[in-house]
N, C-alpha and C. Protein backbone atom coordinates (compact mmCIF):
# COMPACT_ATOMS: atom_id res chain seq x y z
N UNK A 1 -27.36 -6.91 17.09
CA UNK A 1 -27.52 -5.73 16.27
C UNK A 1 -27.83 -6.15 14.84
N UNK A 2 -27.99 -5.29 13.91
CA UNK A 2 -28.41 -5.57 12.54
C UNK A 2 -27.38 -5.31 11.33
N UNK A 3 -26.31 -6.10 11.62
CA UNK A 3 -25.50 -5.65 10.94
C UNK A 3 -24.99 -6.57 10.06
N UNK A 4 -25.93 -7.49 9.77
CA UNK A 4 -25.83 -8.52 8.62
C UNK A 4 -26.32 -8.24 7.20
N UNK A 5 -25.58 -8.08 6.66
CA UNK A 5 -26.14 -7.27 4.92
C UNK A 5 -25.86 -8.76 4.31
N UNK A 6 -24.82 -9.90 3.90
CA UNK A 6 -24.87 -10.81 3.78
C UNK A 6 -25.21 -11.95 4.28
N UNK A 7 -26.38 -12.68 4.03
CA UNK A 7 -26.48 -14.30 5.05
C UNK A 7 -25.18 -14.99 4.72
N UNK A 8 -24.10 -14.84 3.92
CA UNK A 8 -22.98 -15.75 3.68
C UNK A 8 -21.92 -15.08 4.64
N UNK A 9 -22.04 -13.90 5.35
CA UNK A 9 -20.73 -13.23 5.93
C UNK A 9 -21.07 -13.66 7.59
N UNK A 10 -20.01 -14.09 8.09
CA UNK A 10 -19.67 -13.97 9.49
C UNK A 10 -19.76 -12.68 10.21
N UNK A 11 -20.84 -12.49 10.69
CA UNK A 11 -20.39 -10.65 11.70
C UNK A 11 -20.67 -10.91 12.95
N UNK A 12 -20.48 -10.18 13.91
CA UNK A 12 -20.29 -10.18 15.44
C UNK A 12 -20.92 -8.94 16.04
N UNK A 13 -21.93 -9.47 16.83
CA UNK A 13 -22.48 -8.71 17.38
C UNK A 13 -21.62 -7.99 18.54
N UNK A 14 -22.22 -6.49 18.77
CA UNK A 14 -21.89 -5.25 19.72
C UNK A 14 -21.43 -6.75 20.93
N UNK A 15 -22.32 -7.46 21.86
CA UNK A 15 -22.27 -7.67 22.70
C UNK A 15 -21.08 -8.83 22.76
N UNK A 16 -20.94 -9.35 21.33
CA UNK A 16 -19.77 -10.75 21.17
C UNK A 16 -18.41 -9.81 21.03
N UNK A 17 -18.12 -8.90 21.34
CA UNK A 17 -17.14 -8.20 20.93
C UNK A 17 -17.05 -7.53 22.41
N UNK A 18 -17.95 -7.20 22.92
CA UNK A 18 -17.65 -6.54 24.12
C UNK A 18 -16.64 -7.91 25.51
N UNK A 19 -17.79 -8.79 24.82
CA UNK A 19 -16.94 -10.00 25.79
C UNK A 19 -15.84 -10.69 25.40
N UNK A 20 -15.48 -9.82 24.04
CA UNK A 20 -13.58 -10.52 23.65
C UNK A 20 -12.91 -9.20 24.26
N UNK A 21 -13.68 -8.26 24.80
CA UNK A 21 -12.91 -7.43 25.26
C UNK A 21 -12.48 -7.31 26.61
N UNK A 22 -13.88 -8.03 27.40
CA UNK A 22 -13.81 -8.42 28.72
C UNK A 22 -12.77 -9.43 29.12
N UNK A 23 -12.70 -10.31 28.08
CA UNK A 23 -11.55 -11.70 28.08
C UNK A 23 -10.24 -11.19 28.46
N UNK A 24 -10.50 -10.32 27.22
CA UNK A 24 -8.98 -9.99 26.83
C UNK A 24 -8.55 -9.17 28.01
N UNK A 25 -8.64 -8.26 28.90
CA UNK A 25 -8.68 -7.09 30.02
C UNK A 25 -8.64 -8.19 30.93
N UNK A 26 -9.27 -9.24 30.85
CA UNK A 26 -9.25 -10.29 32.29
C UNK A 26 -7.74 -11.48 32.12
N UNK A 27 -7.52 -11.38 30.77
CA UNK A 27 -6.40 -12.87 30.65
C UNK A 27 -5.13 -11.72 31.04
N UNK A 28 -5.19 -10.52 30.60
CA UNK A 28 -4.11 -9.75 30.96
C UNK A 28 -3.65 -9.58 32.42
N UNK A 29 -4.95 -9.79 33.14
CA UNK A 29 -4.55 -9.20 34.46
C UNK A 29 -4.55 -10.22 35.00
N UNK A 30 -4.50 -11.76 34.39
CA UNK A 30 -4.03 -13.21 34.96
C UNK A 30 -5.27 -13.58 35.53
N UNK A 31 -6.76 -13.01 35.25
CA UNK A 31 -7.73 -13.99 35.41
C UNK A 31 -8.13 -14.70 34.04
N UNK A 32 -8.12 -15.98 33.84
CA UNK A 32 -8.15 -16.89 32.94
C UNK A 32 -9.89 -17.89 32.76
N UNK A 33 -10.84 -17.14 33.57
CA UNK A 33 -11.80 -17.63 33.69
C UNK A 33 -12.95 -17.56 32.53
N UNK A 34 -12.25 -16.65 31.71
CA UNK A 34 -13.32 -16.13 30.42
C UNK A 34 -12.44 -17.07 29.00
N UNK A 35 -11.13 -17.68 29.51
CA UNK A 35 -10.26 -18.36 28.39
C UNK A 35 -10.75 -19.37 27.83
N UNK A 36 -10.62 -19.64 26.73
CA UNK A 36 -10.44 -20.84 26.38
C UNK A 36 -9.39 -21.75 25.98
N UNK A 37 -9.61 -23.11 26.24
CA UNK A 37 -8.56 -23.95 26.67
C UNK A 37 -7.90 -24.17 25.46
N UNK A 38 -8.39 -24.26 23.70
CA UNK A 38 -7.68 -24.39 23.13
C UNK A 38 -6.52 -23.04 22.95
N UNK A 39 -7.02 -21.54 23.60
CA UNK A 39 -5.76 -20.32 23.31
C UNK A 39 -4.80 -20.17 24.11
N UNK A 40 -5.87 -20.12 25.39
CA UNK A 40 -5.08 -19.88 26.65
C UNK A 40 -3.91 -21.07 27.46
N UNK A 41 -2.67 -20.99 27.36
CA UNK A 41 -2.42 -22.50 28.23
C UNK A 41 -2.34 -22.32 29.36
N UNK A 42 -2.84 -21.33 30.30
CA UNK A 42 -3.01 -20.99 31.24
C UNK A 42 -3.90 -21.68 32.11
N UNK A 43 -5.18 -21.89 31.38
CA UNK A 43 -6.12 -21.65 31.90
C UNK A 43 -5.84 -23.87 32.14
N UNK A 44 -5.41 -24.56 31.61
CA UNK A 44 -4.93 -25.69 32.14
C UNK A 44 -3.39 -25.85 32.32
N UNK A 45 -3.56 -25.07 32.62
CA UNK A 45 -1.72 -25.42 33.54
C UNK A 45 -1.40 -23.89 34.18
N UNK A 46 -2.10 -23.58 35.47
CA UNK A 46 -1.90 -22.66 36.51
C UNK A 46 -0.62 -22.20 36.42
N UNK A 47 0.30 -23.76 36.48
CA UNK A 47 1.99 -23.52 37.57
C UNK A 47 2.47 -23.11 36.41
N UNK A 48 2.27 -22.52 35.25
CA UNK A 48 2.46 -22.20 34.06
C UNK A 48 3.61 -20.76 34.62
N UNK A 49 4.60 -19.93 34.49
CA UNK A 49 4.71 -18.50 34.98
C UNK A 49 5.46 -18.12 34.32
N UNK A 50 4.71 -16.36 34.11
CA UNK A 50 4.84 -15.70 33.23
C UNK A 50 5.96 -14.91 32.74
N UNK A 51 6.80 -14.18 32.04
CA UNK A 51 7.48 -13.36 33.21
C UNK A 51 7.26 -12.42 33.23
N UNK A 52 6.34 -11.84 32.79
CA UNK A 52 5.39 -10.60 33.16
C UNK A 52 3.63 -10.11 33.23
N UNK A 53 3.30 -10.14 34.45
CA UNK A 53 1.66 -10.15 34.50
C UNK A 53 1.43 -8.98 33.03
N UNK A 54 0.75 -8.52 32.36
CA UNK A 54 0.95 -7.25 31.52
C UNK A 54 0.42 -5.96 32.56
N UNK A 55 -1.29 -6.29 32.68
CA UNK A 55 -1.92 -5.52 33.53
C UNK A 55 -2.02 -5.60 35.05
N UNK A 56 -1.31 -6.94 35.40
CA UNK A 56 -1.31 -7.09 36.80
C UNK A 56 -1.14 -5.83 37.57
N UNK A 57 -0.06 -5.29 37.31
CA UNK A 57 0.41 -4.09 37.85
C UNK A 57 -0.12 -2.62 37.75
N UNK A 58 -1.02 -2.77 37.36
CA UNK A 58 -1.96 -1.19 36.53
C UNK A 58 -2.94 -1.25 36.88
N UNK A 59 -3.53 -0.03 37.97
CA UNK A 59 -4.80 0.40 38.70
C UNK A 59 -5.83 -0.21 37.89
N UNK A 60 -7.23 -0.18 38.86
CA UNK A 60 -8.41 -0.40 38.27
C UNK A 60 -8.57 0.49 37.17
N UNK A 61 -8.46 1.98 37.28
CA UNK A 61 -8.74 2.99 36.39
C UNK A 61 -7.90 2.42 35.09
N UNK A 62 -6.83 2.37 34.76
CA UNK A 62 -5.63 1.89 33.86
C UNK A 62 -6.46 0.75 33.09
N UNK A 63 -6.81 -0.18 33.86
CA UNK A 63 -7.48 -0.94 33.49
C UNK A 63 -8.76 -0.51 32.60
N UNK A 64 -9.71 -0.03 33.09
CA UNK A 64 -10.73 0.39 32.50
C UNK A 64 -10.12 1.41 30.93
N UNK A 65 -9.66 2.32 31.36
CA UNK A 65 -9.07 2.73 29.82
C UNK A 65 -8.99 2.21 29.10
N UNK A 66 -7.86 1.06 29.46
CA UNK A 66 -7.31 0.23 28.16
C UNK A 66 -8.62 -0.44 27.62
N UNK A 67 -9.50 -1.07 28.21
CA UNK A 67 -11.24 -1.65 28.18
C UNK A 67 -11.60 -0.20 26.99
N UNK A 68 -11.80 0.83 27.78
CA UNK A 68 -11.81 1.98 26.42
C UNK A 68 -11.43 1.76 24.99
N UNK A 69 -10.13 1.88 25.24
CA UNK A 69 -9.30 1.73 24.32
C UNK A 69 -9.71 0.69 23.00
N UNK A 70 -9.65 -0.39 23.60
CA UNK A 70 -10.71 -1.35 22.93
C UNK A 70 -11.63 -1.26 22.32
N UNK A 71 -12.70 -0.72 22.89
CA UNK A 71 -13.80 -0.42 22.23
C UNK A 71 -13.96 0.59 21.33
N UNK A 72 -12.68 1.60 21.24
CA UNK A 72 -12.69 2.32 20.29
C UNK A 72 -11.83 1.80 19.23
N UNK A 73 -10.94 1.07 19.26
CA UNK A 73 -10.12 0.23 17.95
C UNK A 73 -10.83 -0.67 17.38
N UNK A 74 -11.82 -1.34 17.93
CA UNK A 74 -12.57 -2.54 17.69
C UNK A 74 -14.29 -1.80 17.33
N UNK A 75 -14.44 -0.72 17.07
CA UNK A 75 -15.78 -0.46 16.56
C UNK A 75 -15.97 -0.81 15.68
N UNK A 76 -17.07 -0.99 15.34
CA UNK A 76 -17.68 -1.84 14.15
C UNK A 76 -18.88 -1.04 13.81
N UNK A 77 -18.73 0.10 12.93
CA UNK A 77 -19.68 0.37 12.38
C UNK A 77 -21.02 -0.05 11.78
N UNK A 78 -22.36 0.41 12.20
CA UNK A 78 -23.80 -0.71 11.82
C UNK A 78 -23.42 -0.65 10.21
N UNK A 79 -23.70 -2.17 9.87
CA UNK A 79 -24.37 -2.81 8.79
C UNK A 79 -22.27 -2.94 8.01
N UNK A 80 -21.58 -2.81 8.86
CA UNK A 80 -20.24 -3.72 8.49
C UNK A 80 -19.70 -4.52 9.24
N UNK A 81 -18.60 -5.48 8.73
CA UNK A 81 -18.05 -6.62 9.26
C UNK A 81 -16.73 -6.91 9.51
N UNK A 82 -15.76 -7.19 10.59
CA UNK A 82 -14.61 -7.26 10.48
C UNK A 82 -13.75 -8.20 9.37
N UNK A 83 -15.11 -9.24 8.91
CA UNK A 83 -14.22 -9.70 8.15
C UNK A 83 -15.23 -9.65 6.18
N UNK A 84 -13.89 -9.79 5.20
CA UNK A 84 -14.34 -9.74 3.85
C UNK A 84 -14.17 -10.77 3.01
N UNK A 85 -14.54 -10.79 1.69
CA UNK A 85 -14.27 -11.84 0.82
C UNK A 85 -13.32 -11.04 0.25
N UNK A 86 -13.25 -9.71 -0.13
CA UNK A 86 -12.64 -9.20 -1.04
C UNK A 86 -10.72 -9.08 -0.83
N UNK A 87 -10.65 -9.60 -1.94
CA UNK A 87 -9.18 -10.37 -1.77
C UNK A 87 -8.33 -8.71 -2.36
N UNK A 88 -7.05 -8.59 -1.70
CA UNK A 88 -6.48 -7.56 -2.34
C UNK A 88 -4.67 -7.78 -2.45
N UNK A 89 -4.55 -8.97 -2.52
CA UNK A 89 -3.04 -9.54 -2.86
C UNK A 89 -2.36 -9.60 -4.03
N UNK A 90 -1.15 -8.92 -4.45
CA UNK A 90 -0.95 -8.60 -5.27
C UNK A 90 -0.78 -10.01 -6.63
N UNK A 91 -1.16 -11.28 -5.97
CA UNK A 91 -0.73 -12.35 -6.73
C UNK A 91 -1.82 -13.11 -7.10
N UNK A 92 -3.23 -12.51 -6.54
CA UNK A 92 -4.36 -13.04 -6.91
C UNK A 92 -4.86 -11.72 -7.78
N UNK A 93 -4.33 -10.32 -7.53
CA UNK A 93 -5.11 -9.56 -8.01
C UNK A 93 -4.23 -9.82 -9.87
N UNK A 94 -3.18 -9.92 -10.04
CA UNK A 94 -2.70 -10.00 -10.96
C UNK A 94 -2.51 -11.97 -11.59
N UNK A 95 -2.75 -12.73 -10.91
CA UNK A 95 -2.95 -14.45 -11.72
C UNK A 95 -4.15 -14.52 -11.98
């Protein structure tokens, strides 16, 4: 998408966001195939156990919602970025 207003800013495309969403909906329901090895310790060490699947237990439909859900907390309006330079801490805004 076109949602780079700065060449210095990091932004994430519609489709790189859809597949942290796919990850995320898949590591929940204990498939670990979208993980990566430095987040997940799952995904190298199986006999790893949990003590609770999160989504294991929650219909396909349940599932898909929460996938919803996602995509509506995580919108990203065209031509903005999840992330900023603009600092707003009370110890930089005042040193």
């Amino acid at each position: 998408s076109g949602r780079k207003l700065d060449e210095n800013k990091i932004t994430v495309s519609d489709a790189e966001l859809e597949k942290v969403h796919d990850g995320l909906v898949a590591h929940l329901s204990d498939n670990h195939s979208f993980c990566w090895d430095e987040v997940c310790w799952r995904k190298e060490n199986p006999d790893i156990q949990l003590k609770a699947l999160h989504l294991n237990e929650h219909t396909f439909n349940q599932k898909q919602k929460f996938h919803q859900f996602l995509k509506e907390c995580f919108y990203i309006p065209t031509k903005q970025s999840l992330i900023t330079y603009i600092r707003i801490s009370y110890n930089e805004a005042f040193n």
